[in-house]
C-alpha atoms as a PDB file:
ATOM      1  CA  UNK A   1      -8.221  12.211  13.486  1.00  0.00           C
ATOM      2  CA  UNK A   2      -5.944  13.751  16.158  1.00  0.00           C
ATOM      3  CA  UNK A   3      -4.311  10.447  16.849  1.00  0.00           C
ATOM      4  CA  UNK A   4      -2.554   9.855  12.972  1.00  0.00           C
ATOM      5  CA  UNK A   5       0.373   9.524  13.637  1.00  0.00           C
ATOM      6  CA  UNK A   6       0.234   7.706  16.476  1.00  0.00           C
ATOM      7  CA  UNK A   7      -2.022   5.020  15.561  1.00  0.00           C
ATOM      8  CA  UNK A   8      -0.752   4.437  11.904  1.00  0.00           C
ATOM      9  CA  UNK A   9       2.550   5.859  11.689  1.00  0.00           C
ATOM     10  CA  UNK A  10       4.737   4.606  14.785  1.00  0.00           C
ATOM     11  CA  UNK A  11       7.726   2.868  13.553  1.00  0.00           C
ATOM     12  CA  UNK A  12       5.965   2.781   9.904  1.00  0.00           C
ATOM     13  CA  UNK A  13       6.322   3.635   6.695  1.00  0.00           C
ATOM     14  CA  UNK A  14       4.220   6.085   4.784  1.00  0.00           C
ATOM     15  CA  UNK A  15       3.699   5.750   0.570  1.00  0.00           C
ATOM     16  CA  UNK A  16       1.396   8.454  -0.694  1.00  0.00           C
ATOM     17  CA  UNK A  17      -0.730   8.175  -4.306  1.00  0.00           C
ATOM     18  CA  UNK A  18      -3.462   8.926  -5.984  1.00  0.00           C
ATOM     19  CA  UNK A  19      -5.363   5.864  -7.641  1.00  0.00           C
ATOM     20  CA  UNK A  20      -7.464   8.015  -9.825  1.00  0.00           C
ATOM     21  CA  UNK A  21      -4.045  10.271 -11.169  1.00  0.00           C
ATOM     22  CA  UNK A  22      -1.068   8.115 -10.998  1.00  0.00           C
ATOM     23  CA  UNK A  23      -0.184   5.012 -12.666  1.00  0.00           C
ATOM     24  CA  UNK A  24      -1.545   1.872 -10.480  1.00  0.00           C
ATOM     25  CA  UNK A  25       0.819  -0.677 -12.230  1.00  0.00           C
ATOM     26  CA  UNK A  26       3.927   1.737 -11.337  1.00  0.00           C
ATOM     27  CA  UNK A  27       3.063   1.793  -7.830  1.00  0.00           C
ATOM     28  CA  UNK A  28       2.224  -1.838  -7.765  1.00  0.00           C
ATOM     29  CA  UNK A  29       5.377  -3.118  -9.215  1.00  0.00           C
ATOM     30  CA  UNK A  30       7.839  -0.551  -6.940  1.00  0.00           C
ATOM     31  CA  UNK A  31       5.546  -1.564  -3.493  1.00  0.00           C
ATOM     32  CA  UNK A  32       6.106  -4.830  -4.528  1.00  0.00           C
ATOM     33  CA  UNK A  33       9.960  -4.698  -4.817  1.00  0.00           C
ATOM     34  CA  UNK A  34       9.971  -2.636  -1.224  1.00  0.00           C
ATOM     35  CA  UNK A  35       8.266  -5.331   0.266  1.00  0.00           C
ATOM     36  CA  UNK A  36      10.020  -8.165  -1.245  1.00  0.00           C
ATOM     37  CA  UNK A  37      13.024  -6.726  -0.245  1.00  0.00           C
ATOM     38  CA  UNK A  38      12.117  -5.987   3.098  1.00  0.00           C
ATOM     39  CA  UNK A  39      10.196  -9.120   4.230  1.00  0.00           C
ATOM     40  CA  UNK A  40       7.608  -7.233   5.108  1.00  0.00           C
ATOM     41  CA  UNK A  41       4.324  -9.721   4.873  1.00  0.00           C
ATOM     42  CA  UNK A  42       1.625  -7.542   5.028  1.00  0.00           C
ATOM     43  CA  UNK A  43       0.558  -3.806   4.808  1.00  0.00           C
ATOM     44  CA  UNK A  44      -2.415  -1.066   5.724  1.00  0.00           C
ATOM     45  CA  UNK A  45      -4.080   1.231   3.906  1.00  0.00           C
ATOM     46  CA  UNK A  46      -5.747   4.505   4.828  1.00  0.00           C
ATOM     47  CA  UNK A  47      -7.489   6.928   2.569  1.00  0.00           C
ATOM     48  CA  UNK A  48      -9.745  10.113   2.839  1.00  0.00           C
ATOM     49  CA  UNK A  49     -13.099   9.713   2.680  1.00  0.00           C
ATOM     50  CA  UNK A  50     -13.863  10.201  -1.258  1.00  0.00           C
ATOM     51  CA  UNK A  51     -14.441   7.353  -3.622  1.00  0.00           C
ATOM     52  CA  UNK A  52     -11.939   7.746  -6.112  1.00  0.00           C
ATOM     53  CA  UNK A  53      -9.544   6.696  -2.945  1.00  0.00           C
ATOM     54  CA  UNK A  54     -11.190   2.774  -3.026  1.00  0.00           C
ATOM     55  CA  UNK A  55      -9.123   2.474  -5.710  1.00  0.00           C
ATOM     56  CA  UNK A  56      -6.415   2.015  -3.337  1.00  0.00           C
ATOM     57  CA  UNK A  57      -7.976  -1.674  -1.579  1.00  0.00           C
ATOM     58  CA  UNK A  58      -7.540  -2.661  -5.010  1.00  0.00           C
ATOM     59  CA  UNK A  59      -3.979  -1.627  -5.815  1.00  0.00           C
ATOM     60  CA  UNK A  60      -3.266  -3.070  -2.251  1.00  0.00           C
ATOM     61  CA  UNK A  61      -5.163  -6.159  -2.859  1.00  0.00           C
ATOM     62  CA  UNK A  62      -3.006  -6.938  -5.775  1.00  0.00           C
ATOM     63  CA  UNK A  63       0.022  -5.941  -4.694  1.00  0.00           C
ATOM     64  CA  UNK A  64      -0.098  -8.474  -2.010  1.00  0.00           C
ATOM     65  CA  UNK A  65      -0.448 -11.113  -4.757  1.00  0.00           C
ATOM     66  CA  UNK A  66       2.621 -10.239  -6.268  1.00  0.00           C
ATOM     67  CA  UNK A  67       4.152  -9.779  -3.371  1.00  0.00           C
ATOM     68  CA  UNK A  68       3.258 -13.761  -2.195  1.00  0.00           C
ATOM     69  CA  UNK A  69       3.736 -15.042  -5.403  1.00  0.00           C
ATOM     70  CA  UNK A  70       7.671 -13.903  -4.695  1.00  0.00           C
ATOM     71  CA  UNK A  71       7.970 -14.732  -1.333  1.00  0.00           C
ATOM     72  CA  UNK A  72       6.006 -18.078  -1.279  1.00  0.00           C
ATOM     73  CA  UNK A  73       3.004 -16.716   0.958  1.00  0.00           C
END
C-alpha cells in the first residue's frame, strides 16, 4: 500500500504488537490508560494479512470496553 502513511498515519498515532507474542492484557491495560488520558473516543486497527494478526480486533474490541467503562461511553 503506497499510500500508508498518508491514509492511516496523518496526525496519528502508531502502537505496534504482536497478539500471538506479546502479552494482550499488558497492551490492553496501557492503550487503555493512553486513551483515557487523552480523550481519545475511538481507535483503528490495521494488520498484515496473516491470521495470527485477528487477534488484534479482539484486543481492540476490548480495549474499547475498558476504555468506556472509564469515560462513561
Amino acid at each position: 500500500m503506497d499510500d500508508f502513511h498518508n491514509r492511516f498515519l496523518r496526525d496519528s498515532s502508531l502502537v505496534i504488537n504482536c497478539p500471538k507474542l506479546d502479552d494482550a492484557r499488558f497492551y490492553i491495560e496501557k492503550l487503555a490508560d493512553i486513551l483515557w488520558v487523552n480523550k481519545i473516543k475511538g481507535l483503528t486497527v490495521e494488520y498484515v494479512v496473516n491470521s495470527c494478526y485477528h487477534g488484534l480486533n479482539r484486543i481492540a474490541g476490548e480495549l474499547m470496553v475498558k476504555v468506556g467503562q472509564n469515560n462513561g461511553v
